[in-house]
Protein backbone atom coordinates (compact mmCIF):
# COMPACT_ATOMS: atom_id res chain seq x y z
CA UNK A 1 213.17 30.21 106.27
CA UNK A 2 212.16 33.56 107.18
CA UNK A 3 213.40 35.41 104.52
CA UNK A 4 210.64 33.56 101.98
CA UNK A 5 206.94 33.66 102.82
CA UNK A 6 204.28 31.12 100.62
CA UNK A 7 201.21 33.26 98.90
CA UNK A 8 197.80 31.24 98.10
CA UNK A 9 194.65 32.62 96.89
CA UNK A 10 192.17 30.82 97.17
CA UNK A 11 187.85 31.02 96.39
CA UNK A 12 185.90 28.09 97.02
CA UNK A 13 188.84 25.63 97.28
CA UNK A 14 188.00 23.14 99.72
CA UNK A 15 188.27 20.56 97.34
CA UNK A 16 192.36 21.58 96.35
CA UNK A 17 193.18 23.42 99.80
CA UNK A 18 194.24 20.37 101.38
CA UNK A 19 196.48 18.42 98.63
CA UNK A 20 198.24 22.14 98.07
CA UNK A 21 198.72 22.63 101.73
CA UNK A 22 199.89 18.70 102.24
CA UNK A 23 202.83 19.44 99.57
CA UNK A 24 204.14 22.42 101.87
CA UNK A 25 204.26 20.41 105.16
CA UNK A 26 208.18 20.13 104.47
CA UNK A 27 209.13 23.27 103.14
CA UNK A 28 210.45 25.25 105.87
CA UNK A 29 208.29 29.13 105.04
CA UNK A 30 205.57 30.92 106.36
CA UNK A 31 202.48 30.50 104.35
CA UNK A 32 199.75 33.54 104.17
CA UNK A 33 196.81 33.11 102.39
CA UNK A 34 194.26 35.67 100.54
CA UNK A 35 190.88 34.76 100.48
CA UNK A 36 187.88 36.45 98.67
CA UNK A 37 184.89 35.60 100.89
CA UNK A 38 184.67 31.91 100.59
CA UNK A 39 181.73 30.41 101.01
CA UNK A 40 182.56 27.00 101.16
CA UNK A 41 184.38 24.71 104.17
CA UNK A 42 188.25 26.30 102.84
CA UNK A 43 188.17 28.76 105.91
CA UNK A 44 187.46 26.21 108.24
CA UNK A 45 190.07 23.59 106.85
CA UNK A 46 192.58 26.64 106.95
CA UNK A 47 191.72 27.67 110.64
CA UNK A 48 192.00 23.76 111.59
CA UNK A 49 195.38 23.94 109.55
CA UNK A 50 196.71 27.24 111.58
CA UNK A 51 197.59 28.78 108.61
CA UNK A 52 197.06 32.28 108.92
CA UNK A 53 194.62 34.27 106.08
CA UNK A 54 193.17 37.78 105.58
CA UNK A 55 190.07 38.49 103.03
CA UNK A 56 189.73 41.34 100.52
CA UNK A 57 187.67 41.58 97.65
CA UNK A 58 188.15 40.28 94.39
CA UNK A 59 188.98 42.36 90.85
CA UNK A 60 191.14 40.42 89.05
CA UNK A 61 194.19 37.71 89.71
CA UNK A 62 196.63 40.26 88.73
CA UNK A 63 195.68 42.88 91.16
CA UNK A 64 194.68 40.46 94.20
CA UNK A 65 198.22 38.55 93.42
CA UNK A 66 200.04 42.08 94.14
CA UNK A 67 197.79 43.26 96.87
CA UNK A 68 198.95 40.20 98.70
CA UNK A 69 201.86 41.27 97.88
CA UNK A 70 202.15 44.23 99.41
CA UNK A 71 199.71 43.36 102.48
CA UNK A 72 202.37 40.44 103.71
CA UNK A 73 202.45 40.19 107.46
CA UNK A 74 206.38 38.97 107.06
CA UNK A 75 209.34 41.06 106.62
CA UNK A 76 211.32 38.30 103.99
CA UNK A 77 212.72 39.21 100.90
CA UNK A 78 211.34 36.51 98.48
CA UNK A 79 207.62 35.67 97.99
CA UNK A 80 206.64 32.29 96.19
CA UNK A 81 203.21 32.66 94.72
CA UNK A 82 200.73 29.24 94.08
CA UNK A 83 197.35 29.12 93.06
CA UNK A 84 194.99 26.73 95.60
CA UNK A 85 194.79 24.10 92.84
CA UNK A 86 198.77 23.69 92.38
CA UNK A 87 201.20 21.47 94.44
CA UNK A 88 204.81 21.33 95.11
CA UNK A 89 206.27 18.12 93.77
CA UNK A 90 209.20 16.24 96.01
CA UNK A 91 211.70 17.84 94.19
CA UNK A 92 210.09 21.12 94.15
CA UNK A 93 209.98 21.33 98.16
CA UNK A 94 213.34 19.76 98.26
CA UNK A 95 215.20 22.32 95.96
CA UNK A 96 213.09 25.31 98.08
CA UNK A 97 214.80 23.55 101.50
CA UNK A 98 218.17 22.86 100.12
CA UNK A 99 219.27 24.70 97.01
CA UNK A 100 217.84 27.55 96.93
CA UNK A 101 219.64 30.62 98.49
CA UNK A 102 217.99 33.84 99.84
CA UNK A 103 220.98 35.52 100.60
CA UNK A 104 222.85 35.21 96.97
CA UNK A 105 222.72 38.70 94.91
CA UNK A 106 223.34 36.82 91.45
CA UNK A 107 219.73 35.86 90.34
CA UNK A 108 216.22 37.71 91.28
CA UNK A 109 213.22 35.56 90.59
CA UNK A 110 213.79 31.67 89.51
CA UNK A 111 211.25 30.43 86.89
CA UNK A 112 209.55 26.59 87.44
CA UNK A 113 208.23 24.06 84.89
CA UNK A 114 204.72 23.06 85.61
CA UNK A 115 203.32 19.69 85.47
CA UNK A 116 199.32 19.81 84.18
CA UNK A 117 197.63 16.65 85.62
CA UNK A 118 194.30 16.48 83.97
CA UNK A 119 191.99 13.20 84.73
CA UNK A 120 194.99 11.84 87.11
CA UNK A 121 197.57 12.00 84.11
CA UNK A 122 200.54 13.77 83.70
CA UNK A 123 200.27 15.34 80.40
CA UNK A 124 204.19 15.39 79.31
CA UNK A 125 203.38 15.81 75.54
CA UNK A 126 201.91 18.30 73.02
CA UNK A 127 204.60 20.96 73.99
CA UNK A 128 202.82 20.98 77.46
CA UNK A 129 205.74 20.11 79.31
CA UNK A 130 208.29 21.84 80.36
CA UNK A 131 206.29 25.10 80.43
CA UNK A 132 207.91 27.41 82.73
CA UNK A 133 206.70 30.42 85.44
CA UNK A 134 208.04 32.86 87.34
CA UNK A 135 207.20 32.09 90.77
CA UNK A 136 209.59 32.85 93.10
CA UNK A 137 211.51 36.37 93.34
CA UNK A 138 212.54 39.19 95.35
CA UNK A 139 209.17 40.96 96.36
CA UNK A 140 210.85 45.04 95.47
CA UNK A 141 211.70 43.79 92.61
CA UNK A 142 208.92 41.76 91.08
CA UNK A 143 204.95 41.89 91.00
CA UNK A 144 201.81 40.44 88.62
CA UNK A 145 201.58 41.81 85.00
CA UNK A 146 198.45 44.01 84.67
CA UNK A 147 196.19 41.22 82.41
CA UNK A 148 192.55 40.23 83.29
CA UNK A 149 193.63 36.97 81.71
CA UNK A 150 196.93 34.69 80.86
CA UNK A 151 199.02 36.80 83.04
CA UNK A 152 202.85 36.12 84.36
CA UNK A 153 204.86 37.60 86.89
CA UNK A 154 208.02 39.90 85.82
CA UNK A 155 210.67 40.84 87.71
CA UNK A 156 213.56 44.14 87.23
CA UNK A 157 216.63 41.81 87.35
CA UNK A 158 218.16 38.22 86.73
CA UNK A 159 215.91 35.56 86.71
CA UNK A 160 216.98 31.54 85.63
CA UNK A 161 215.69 28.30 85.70
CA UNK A 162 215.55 26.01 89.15
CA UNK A 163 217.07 22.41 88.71
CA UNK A 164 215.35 19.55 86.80
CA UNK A 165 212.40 17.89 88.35
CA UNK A 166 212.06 20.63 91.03
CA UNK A 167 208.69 21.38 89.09
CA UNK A 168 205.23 22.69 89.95
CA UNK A 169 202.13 20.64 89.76
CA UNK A 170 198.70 22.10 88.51
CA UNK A 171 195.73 19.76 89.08
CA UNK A 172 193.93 21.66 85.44
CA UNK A 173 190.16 20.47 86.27
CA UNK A 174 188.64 18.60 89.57
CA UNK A 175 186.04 17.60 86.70
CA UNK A 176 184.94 18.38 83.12
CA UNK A 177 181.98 20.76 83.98
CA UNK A 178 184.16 23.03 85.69
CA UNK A 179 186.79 22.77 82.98
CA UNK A 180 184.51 23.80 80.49
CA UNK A 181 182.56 26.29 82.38
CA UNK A 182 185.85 27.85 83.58
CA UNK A 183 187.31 28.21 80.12
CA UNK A 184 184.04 29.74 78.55
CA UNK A 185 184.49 32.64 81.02
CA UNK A 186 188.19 32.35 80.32
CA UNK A 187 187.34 32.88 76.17
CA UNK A 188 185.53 36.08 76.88
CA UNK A 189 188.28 37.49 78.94
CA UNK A 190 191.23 36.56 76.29
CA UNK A 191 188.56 37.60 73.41
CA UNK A 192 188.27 41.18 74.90
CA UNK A 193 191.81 41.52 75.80
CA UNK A 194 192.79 41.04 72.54
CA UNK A 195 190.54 43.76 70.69
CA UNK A 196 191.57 45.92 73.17
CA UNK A 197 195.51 45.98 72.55
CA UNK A 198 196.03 43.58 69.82
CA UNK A 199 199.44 44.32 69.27
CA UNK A 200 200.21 45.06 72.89
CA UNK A 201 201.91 42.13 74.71
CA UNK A 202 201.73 43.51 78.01
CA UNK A 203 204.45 43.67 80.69
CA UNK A 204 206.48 40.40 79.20
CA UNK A 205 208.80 41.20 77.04
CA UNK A 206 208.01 39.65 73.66
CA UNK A 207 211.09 37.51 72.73
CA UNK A 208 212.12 34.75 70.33
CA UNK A 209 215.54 34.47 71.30
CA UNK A 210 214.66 35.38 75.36
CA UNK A 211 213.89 33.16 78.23
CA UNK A 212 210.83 30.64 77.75
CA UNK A 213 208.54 32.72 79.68
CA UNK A 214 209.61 35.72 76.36
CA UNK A 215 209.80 33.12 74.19
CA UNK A 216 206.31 31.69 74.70
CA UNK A 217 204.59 35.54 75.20
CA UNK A 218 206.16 36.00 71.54
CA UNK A 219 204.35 33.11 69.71
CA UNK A 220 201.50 33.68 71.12
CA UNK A 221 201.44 37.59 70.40
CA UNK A 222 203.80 37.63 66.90
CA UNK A 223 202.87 33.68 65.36
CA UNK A 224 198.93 32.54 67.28
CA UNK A 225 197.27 36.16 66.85
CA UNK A 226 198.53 37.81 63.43
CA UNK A 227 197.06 34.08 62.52
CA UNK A 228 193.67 33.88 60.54
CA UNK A 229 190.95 33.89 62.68
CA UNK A 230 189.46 30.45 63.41
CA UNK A 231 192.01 28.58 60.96
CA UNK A 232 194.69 28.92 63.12
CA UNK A 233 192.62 26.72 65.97
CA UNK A 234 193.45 24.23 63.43
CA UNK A 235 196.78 24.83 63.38
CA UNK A 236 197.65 24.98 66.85
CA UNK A 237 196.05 21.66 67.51
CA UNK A 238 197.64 20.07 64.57
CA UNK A 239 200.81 21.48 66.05
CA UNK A 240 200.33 20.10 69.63
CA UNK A 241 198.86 16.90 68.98
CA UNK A 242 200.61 15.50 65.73
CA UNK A 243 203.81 18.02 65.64
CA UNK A 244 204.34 18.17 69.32
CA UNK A 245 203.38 14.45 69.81
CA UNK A 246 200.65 15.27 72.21
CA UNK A 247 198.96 11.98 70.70
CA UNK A 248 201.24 10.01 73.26
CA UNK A 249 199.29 11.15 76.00
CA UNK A 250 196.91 8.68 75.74
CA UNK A 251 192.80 9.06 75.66
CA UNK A 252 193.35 11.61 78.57
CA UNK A 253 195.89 13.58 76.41
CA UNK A 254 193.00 13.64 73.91
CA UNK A 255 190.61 14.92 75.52
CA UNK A 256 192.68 18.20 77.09
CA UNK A 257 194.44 18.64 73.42
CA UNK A 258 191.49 19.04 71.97
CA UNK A 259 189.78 21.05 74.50
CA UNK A 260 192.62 23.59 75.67
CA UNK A 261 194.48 23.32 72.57
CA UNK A 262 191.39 23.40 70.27
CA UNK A 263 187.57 23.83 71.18
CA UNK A 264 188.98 26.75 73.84
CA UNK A 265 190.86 28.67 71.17
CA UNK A 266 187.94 28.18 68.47
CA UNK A 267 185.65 29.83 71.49
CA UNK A 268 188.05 32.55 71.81
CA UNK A 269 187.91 33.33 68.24
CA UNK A 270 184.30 32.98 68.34
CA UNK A 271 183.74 35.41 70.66
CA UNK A 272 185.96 38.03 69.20
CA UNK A 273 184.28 37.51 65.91
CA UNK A 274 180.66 37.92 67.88
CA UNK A 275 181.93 40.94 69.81
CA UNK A 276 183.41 42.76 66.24
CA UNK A 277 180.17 41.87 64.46
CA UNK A 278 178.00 43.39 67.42
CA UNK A 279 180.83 46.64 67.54
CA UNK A 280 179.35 47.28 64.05
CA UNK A 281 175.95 49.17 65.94
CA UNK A 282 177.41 50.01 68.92
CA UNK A 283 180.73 50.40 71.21
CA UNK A 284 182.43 47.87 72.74
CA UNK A 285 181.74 49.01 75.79
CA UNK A 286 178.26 48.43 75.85
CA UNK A 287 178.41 44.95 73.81
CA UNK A 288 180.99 43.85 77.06
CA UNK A 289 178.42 45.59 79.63
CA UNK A 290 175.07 43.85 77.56
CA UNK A 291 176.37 40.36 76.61
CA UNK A 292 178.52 39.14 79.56
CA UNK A 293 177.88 41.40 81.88
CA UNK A 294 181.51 42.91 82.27
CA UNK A 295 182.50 46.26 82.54
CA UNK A 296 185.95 47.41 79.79
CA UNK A 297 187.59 49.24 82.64
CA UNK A 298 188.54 46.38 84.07
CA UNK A 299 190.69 45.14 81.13
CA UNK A 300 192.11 49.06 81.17
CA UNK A 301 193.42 49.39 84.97
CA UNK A 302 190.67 51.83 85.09
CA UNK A 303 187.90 51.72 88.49
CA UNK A 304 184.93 50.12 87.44
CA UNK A 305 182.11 52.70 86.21
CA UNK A 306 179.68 53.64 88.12
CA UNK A 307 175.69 54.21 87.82
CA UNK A 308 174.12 57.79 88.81
């Protein structure tokens, strides 16, 4: 299909490289991957693979998502973008090879529930499933929103859902150190975001009534953050795990309820309140720069400052 080309990024992901490559072995499209300086075996398993791969440096997802973009070595129209830890399910790769139509003009970027498999389990509850993404769209027409963190890609023009069960799988941890670890750095990023534009939503358009990808961008930005701090970590998991049934997803489903949907969000508020309470002596700038060793610009499409 050479009017669609497959985009991984990938760091360190010899231990997802494989599985994600495995679930494209049917799906008739280029695949070009961006790498940033691995230092583990993925090159190797990606030059034994023949799948092609170019290295640049690493800022943010957002802006190595749309340098790929622009840096593809194929001419195509429509760009699929996966992360090295996500698969295509069956049905994904079969919709891609037999429903889906480059060369229609009535829809612009289709959107694609994602399966979370934490500890080998589908977890189907706790309002976890169907969540959908943007994946797939016409390259002039769509790119990454400009977010350090939580970011989704938009698109000028029609977008709509692709069939039932032609879903995305994310493997969410290969174990619980670097699920934890991950999300602390994740807390800071979210925490920083948010005193910098709290009532900015970025390039999603906030929506109640507009597509899930709106809808969910306007909970989160008009219902989770005008919440009270730290009580409404509370809420949400009360919501997810008794309100959204997330309880039926077993011991697994316990766990990642209460870590994603609780202990994460009680970090994030943590942080902000620790950042705020150090912005009291000094700017934020320097608290960012001091305590996690981060520099603002990047949260403000700004270069990175530099030392005389």
């Amino acid at each position: 299909m050479k009017q669609l080309t497959i985009v991984i990024l990938t760091y360190n992901e010899e231990a997802n490289i494989e599985r994600c490559l495995d679930s494209l072995a049917t799906v008739q499209a280029p695949v070009f991957v961006v790498d940033s300086f691995s230092k583990d075996r993925t090159l190797d398993i990606l030059e034994q693979r023949g799948i092609p791969y170019v290295q640049h440096v690493f800022k943010n997802y957002a802006a190595q998502r749309n340098w790929a973009q622009a840096n593809l070595p194929n001419p195509g129209e429509w760009v699929l973008h996966l992360d090295a830890g996500e698969r295509l399910t069956p049905g994904m790769a079969k919709w891609i090879n037999e429903s889906f139509d480059p060369d229609q003009r009535e829809v612009d970027g289709y959107m694609f529930a994602r399966r979370a498999i934490f500890m080998d389990r589908w977890i189907k509850y706790g309002g976890y499933h169907p969540i959908y993404h943007l994946r797939l769209y016409r390259r002039h027409l769509g790119h990454c929103e400009n977010k350090v963190y939580d970011q989704h890609f938009v698109v000028d023009g029609e977008t709509a859902k692709a069939s039932k069960d032609a879903d995305l799988e994310d493997g969410v941890m290969s174990s619980l150190r670097d699920f934890t670890v991950s999300h602390a750095r994740w807390a800071v990023f979210e925490a920083v975001e948010s005193i910098l534009a709290e009532s900015d939503t970025g390039e999603v358009n906030a929506r109640l009534m507009g597509n899930p990808i709106e809808r969910k961008r306007w909970l989160k930005s008009r219902v989770f953050q005008r919440s009270p701090l730290f009580l409404r970590s509370f809420m949400y998991l009360f919501h997810r795990y008794i309100i959204k049934l997330g309880f039926l997803d077993g011991k697994e489903g316990l766990i990642f309820h209460f870590l994603q949907g609780f202990w994460f969000r009680f970090l994030v508020d943590s942080t902000i309140f620790e950042i705020k309470q150090e912005m009291k002596h000094r700017p934020l700038e320097e608290v960012v720069r001091d305590k996690y060793d981060l520099d603002v610009n990047l949260f403000l499409n700004r270069e990175p400052a530099t030392v005389a």
